[in-house]
N, C-alpha and C. Protein backbone atom coordinates (compact mmCIF):
# COMPACT_ATOMS: atom_id res chain seq x y z
N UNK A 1 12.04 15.64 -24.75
CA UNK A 1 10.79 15.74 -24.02
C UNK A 1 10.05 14.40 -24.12
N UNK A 2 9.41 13.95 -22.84
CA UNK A 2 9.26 12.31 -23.16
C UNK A 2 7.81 12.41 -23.56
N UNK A 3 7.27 11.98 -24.38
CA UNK A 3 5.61 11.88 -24.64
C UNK A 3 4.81 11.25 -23.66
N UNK A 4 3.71 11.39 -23.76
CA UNK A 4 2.29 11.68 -22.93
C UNK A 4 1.85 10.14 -23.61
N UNK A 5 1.87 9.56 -22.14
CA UNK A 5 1.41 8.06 -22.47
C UNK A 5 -0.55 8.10 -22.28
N UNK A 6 -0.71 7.24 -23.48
CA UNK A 6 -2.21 7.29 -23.57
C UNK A 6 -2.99 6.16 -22.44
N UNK A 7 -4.13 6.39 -22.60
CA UNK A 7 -4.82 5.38 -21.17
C UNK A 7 -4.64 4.07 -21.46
N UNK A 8 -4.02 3.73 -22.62
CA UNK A 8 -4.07 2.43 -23.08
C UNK A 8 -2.95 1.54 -22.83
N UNK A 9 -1.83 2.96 -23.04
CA UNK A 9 -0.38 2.83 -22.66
C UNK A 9 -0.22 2.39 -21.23
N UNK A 10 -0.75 3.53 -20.25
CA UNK A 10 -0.88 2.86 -18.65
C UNK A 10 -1.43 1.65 -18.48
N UNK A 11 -2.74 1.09 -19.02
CA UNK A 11 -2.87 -0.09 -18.98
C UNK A 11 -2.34 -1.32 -19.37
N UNK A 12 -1.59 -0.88 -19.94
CA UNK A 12 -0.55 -1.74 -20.77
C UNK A 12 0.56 -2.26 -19.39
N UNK A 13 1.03 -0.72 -18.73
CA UNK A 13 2.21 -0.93 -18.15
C UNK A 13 1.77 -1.80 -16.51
N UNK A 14 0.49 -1.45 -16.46
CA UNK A 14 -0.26 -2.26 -15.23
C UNK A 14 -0.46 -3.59 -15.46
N UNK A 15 -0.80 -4.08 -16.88
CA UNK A 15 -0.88 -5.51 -16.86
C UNK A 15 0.74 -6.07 -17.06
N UNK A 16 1.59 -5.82 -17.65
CA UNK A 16 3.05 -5.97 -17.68
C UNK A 16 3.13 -6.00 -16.24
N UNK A 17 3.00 -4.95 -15.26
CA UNK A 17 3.50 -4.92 -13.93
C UNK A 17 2.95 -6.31 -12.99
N UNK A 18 1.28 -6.63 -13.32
CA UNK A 18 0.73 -7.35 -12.68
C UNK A 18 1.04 -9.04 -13.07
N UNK A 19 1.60 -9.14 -14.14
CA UNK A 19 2.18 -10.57 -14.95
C UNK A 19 3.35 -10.61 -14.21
N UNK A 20 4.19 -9.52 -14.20
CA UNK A 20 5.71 -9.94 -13.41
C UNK A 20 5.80 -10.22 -12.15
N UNK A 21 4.37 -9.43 -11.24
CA UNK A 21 4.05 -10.26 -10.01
C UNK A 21 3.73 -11.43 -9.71
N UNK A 22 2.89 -11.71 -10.71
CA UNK A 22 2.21 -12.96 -10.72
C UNK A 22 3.31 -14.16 -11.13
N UNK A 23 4.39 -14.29 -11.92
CA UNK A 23 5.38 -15.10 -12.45
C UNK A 23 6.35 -14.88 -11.36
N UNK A 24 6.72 -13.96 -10.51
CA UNK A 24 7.90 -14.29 -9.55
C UNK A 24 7.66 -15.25 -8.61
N UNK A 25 8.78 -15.28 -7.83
CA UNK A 25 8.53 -16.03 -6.80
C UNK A 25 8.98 -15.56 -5.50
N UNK A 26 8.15 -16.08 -4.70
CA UNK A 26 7.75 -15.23 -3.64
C UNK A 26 6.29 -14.59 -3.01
N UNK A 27 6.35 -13.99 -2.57
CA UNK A 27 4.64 -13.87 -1.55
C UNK A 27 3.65 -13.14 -2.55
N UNK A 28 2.50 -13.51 -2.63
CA UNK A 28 1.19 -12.39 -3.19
C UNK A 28 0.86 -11.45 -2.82
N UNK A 29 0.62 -10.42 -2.78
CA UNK A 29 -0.14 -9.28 -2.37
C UNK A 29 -1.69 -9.19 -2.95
N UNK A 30 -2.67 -9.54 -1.90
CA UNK A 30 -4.16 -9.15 -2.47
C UNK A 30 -4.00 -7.82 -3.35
N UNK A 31 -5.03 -7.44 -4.19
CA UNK A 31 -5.18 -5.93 -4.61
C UNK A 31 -5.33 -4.93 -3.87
N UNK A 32 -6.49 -5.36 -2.30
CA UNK A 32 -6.79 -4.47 -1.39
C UNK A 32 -5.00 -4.00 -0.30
N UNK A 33 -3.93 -5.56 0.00
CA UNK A 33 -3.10 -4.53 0.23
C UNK A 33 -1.92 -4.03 -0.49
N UNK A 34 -2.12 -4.49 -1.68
CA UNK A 34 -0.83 -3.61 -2.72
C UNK A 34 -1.43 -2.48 -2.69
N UNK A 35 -2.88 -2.11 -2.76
CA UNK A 35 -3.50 -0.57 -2.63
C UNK A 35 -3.07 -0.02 -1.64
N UNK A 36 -3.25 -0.57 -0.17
CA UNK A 36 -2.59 0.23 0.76
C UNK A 36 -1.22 0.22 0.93
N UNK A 37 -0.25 -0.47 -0.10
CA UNK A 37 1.47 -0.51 0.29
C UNK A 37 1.47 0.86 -0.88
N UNK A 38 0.99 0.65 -1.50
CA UNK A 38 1.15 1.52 -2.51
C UNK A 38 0.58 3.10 -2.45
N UNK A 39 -0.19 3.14 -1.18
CA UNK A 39 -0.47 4.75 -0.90
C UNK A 39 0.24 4.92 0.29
N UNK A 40 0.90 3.50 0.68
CA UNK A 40 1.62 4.40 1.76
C UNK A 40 3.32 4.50 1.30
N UNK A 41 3.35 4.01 0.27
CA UNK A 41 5.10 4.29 -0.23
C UNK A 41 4.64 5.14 -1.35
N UNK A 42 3.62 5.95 -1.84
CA UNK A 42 3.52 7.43 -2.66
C UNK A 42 3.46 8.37 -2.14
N UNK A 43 2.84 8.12 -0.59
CA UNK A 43 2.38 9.38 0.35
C UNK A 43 3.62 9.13 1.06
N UNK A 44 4.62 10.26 0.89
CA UNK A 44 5.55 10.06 2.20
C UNK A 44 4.87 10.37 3.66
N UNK A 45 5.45 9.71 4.53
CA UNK A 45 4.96 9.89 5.88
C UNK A 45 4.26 8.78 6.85
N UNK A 46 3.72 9.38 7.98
CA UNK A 46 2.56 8.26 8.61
C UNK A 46 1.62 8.77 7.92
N UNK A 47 0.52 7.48 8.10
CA UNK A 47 -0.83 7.29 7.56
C UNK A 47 -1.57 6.81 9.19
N UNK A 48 -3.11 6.95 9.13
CA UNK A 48 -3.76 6.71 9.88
C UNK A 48 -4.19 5.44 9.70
N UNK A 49 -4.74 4.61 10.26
CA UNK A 49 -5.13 3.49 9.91
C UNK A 49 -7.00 4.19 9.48
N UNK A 50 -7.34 5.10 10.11
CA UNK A 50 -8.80 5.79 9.73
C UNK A 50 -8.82 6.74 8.14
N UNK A 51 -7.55 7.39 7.90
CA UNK A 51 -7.42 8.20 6.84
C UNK A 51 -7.05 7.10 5.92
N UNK A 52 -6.70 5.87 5.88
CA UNK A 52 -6.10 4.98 5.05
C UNK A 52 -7.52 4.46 4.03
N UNK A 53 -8.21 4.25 5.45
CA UNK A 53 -9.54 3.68 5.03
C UNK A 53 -10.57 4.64 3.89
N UNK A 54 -10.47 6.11 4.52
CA UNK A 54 -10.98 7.06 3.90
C UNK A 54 -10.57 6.98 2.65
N UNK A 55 -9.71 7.36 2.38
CA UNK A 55 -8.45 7.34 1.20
C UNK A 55 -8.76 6.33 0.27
N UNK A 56 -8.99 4.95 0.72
CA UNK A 56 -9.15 3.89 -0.35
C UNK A 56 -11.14 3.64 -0.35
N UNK A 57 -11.62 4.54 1.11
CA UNK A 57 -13.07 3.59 0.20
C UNK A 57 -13.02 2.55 1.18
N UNK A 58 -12.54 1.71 2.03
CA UNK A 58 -12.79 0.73 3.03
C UNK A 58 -12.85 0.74 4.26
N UNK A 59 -13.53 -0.17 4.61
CA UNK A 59 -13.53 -0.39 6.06
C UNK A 59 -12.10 -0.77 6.79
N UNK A 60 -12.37 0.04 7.92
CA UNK A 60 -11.05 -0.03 8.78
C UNK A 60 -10.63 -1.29 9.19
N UNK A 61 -11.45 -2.32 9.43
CA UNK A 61 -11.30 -3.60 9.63
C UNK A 61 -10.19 -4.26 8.14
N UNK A 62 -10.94 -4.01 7.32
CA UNK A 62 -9.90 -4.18 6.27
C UNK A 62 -8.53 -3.67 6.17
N UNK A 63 -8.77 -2.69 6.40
CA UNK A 63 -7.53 -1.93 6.10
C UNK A 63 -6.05 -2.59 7.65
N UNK A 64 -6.99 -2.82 8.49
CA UNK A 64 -6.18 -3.54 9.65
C UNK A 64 -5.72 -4.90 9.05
N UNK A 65 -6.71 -5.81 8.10
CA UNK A 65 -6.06 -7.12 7.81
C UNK A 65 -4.92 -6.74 6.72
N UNK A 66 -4.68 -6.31 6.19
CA UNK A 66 -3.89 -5.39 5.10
C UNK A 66 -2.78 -5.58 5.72
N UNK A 67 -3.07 -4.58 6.72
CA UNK A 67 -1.67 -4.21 7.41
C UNK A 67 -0.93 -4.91 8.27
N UNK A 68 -2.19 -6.18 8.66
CA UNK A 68 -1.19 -7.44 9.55
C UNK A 68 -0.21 -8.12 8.23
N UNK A 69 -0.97 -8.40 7.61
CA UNK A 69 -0.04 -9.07 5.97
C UNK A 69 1.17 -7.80 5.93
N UNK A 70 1.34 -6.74 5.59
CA UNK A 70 2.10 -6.04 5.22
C UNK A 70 3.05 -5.80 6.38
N UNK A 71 2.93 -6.04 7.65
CA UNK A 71 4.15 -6.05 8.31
C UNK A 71 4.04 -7.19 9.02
N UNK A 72 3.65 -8.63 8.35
CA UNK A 72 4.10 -9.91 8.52
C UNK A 72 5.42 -9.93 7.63
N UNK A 73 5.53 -9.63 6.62
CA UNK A 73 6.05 -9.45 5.54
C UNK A 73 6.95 -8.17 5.72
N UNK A 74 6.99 -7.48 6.53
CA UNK A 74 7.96 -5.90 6.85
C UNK A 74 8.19 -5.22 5.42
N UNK A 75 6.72 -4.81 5.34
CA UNK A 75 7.02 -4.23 4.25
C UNK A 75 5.97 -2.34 4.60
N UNK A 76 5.73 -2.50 5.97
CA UNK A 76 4.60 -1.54 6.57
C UNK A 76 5.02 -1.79 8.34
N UNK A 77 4.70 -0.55 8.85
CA UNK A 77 4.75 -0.77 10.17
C UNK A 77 4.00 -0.14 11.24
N UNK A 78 3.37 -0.36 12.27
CA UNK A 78 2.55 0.24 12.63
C UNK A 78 3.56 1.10 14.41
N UNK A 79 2.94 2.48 14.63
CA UNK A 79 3.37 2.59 15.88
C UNK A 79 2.62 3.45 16.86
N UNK A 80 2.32 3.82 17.87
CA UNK A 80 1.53 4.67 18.41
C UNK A 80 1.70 6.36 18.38
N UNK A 81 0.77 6.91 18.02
CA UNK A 81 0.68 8.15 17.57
C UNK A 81 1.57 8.95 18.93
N UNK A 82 2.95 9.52 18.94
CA UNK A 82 3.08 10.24 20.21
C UNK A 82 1.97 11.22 20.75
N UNK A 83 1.40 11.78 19.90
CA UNK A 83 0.61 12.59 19.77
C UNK A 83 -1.24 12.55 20.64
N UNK A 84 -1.57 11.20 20.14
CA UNK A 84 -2.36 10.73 20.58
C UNK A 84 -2.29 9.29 20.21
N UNK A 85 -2.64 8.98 21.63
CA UNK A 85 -1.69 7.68 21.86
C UNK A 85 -3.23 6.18 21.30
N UNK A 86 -4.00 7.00 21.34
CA UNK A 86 -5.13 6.58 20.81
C UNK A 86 -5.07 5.81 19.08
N UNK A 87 -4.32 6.60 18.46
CA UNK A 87 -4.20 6.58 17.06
C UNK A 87 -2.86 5.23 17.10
N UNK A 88 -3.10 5.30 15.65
CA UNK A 88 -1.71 4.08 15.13
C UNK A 88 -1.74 4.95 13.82
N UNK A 89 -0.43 5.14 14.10
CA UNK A 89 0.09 5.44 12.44
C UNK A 89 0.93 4.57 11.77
N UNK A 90 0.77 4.43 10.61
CA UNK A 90 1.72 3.73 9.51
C UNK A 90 2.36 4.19 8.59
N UNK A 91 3.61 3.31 8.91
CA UNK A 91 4.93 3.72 7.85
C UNK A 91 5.17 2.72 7.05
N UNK A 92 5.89 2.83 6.07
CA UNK A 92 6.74 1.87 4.97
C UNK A 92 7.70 2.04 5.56
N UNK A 93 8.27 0.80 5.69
CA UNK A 93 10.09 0.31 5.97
C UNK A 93 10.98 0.65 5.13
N UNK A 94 12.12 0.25 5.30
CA UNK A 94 13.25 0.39 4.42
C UNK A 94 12.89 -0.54 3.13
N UNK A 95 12.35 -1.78 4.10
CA UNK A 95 11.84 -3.11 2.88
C UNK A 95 10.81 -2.54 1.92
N UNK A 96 10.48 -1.97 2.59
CA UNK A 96 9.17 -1.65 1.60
C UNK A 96 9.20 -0.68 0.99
């Protein structure tokens, strides 16, 4: 049975995670869009570009510069809602 990591432990594994980003090589991710790569590769599915915003607390404008970086980079993709053609939903790629 694996033990129950303490809040100190997670913080631990976030700064470990955020050092190995920071030392590779290769592209940055702001915080604002590793937040949104990162709720959209936990949440399976499309995302709204309006529920994204909800979700994190930001403005949609933001959440749009996010997402130009994140599928400059094909790591996010945007497509028109069949549904309502009004909307854009977003996916994570294979890359991502």
């Amino acid at each position: 049975m694996a033990a129950q990591m303490t809040s100190d432990d997670l913080v631990g594994v976030l700064r470990d995670t955020v050092v190995a980003l920071v030392r590779r090589d290769g592209v940055d991710l702001s915080a604002r869009q590793l937040g949104v790569f990162l709720t959209c590769y936990l949440n399976e599915g499309a995302h709204t570009v309006r529920g994204l915003a909800q979700q994190l607390n930001v403005s949609k404008p933001a959440i749009t510069r996010a997402l130009d970086r994140l599928s400059d980079l094909d790591l996010a993709r945007r497509k028109v809602d069949p549904a309502d053609r009004r909307s854009v939903l977003v996916q994570r790629t294979t890359k991502g």
